[in-house]
C-alpha atoms as a PDB file:
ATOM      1  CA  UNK A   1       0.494  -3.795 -23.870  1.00  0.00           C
ATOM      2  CA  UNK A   2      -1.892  -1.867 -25.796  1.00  0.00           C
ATOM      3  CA  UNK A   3      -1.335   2.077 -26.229  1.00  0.00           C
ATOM      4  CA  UNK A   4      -4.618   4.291 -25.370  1.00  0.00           C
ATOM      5  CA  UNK A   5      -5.614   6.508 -27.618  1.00  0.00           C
ATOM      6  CA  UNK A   6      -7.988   9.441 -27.101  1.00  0.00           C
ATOM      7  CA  UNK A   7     -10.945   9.821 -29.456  1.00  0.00           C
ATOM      8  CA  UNK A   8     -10.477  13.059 -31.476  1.00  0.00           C
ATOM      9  CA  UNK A   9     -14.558  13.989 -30.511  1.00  0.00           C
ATOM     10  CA  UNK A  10     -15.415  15.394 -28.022  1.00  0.00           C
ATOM     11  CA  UNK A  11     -17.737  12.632 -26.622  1.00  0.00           C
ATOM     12  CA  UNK A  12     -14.983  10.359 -26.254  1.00  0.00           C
ATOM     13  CA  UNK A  13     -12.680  12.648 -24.223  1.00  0.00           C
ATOM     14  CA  UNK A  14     -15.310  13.576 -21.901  1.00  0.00           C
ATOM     15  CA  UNK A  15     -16.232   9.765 -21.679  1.00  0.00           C
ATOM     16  CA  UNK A  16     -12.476   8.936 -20.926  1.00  0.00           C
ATOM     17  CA  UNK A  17     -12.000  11.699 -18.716  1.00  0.00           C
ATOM     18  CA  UNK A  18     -15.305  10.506 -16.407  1.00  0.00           C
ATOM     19  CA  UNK A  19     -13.735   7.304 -16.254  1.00  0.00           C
ATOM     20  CA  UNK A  20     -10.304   8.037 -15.020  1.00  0.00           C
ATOM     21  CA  UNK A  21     -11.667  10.709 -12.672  1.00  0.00           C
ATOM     22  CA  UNK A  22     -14.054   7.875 -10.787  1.00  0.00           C
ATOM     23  CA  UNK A  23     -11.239   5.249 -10.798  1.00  0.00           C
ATOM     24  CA  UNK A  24      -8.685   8.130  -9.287  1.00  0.00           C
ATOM     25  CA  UNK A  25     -11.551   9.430  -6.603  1.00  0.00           C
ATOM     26  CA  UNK A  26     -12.117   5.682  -5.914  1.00  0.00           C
ATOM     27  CA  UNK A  27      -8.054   4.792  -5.062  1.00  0.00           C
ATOM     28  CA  UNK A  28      -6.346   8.325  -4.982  1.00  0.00           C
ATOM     29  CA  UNK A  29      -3.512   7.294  -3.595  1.00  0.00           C
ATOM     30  CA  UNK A  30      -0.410   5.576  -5.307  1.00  0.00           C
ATOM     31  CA  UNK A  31       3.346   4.640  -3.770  1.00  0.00           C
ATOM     32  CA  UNK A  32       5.583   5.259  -6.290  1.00  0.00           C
ATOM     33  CA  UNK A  33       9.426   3.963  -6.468  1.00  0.00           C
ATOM     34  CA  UNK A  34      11.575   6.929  -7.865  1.00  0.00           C
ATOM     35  CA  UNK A  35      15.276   7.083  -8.486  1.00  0.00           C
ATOM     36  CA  UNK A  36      15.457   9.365  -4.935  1.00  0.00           C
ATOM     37  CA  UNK A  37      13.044   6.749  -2.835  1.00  0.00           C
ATOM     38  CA  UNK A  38       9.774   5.629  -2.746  1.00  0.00           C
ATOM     39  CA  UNK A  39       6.783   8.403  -2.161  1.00  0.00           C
ATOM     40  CA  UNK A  40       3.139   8.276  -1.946  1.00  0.00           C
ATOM     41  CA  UNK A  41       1.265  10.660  -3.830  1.00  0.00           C
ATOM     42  CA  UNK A  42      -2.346  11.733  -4.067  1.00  0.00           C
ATOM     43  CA  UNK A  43      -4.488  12.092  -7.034  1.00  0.00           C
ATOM     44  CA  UNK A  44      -5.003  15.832  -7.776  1.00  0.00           C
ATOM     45  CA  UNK A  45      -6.195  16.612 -11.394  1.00  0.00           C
ATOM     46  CA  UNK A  46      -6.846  15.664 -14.648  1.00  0.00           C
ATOM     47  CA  UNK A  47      -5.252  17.566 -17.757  1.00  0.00           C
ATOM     48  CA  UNK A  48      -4.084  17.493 -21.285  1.00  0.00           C
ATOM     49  CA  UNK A  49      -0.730  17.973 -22.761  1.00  0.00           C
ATOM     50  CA  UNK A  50       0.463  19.557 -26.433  1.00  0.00           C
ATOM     51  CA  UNK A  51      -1.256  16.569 -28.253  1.00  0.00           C
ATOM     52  CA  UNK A  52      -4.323  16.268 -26.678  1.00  0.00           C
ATOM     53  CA  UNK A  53      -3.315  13.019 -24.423  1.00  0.00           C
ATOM     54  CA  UNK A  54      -4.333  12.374 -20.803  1.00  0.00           C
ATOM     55  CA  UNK A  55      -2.056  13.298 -18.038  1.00  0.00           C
ATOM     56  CA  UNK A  56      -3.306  12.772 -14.569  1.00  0.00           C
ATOM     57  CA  UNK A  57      -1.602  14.942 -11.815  1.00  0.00           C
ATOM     58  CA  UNK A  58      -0.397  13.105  -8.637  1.00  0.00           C
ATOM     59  CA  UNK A  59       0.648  15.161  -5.736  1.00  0.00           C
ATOM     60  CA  UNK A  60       3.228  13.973  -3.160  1.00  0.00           C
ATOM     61  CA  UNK A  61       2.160  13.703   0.465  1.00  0.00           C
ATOM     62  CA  UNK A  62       3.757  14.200   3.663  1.00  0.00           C
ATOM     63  CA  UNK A  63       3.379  10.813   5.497  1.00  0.00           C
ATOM     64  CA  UNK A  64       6.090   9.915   7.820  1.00  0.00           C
ATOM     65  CA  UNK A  65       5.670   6.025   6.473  1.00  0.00           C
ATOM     66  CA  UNK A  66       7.404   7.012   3.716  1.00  0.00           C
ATOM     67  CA  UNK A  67      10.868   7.887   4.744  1.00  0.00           C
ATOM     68  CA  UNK A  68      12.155   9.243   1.558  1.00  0.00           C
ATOM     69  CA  UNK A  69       9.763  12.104   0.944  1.00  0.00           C
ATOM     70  CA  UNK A  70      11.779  14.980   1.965  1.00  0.00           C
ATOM     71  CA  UNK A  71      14.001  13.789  -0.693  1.00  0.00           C
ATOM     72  CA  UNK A  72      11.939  13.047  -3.552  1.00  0.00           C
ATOM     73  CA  UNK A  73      10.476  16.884  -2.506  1.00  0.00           C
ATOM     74  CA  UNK A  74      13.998  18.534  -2.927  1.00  0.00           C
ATOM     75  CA  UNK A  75      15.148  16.370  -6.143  1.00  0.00           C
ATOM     76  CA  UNK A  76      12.109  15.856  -8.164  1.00  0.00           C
ATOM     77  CA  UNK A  77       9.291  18.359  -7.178  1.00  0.00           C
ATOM     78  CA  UNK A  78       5.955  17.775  -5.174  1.00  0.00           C
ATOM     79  CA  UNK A  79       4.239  16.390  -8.451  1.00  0.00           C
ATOM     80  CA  UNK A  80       4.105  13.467 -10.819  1.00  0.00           C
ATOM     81  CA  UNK A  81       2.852  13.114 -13.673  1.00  0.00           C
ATOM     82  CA  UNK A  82       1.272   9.952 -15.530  1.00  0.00           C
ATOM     83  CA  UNK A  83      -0.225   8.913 -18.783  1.00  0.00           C
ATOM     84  CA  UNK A  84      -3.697   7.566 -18.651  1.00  0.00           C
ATOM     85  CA  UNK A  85      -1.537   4.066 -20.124  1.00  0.00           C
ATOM     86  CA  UNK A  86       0.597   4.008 -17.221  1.00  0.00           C
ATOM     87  CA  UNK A  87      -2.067   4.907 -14.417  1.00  0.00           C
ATOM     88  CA  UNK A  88      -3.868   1.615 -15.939  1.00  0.00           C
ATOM     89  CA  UNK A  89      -0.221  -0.226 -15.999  1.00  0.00           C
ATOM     90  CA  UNK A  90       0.088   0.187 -11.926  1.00  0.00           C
ATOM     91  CA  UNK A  91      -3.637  -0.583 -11.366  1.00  0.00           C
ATOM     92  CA  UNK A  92      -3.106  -3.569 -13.314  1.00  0.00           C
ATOM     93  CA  UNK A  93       0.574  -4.508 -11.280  1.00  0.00           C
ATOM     94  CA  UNK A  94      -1.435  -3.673  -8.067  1.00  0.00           C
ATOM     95  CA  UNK A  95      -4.411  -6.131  -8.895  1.00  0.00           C
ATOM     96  CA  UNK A  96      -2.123  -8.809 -10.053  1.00  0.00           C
ATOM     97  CA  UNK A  97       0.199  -8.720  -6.674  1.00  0.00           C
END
């Protein structure tokens, strides 16, 4: 798989940034399999870490589908994080399934 690298300018962030935000408004919502259960989370935000790479914020929900929730809540924290790489890795596993 090819890594995604942000443009240094500031044309191409913004331009990356406007496309992840309309692909997360479009499908906000992931499930995600974690080592304390599977949880589904809700797209919150967009933001940048230490080297000026993508990280998009997903907040868990409380939907009583999900059984394991309460315990992803109490081990791991209400959010979870992704690289703009991996975000296009699960859209990718979802379209192919």
């Amino acid at each position: 798989m090819k890594r995604l690298y942000l443009k240094n300018n500031k044309d191409g962030i913004i331009k990356n940034r406007s496309f992840f935000s309309k692909l997360c408004g479009d499908s906000p919502f992931l499930v995600i399999s974690t080592p304390c259960g599977v949880g589904k989370y809700k797209f919150n935000k967009i933001g940048y870490n230490n080297n000026n790479e993508m990280i998009l914020e997903y907040v868990l929900t409380n939907d009583s589908t999900y059984k394991d929730s309460n315990n992803i809540l109490h081990s791991l924290g209400k959010y979870y994080y992704l690289s703009a790489t991996q975000l296009l890795y699960a859209f990718k596993f979802y379209a192919s399934s």
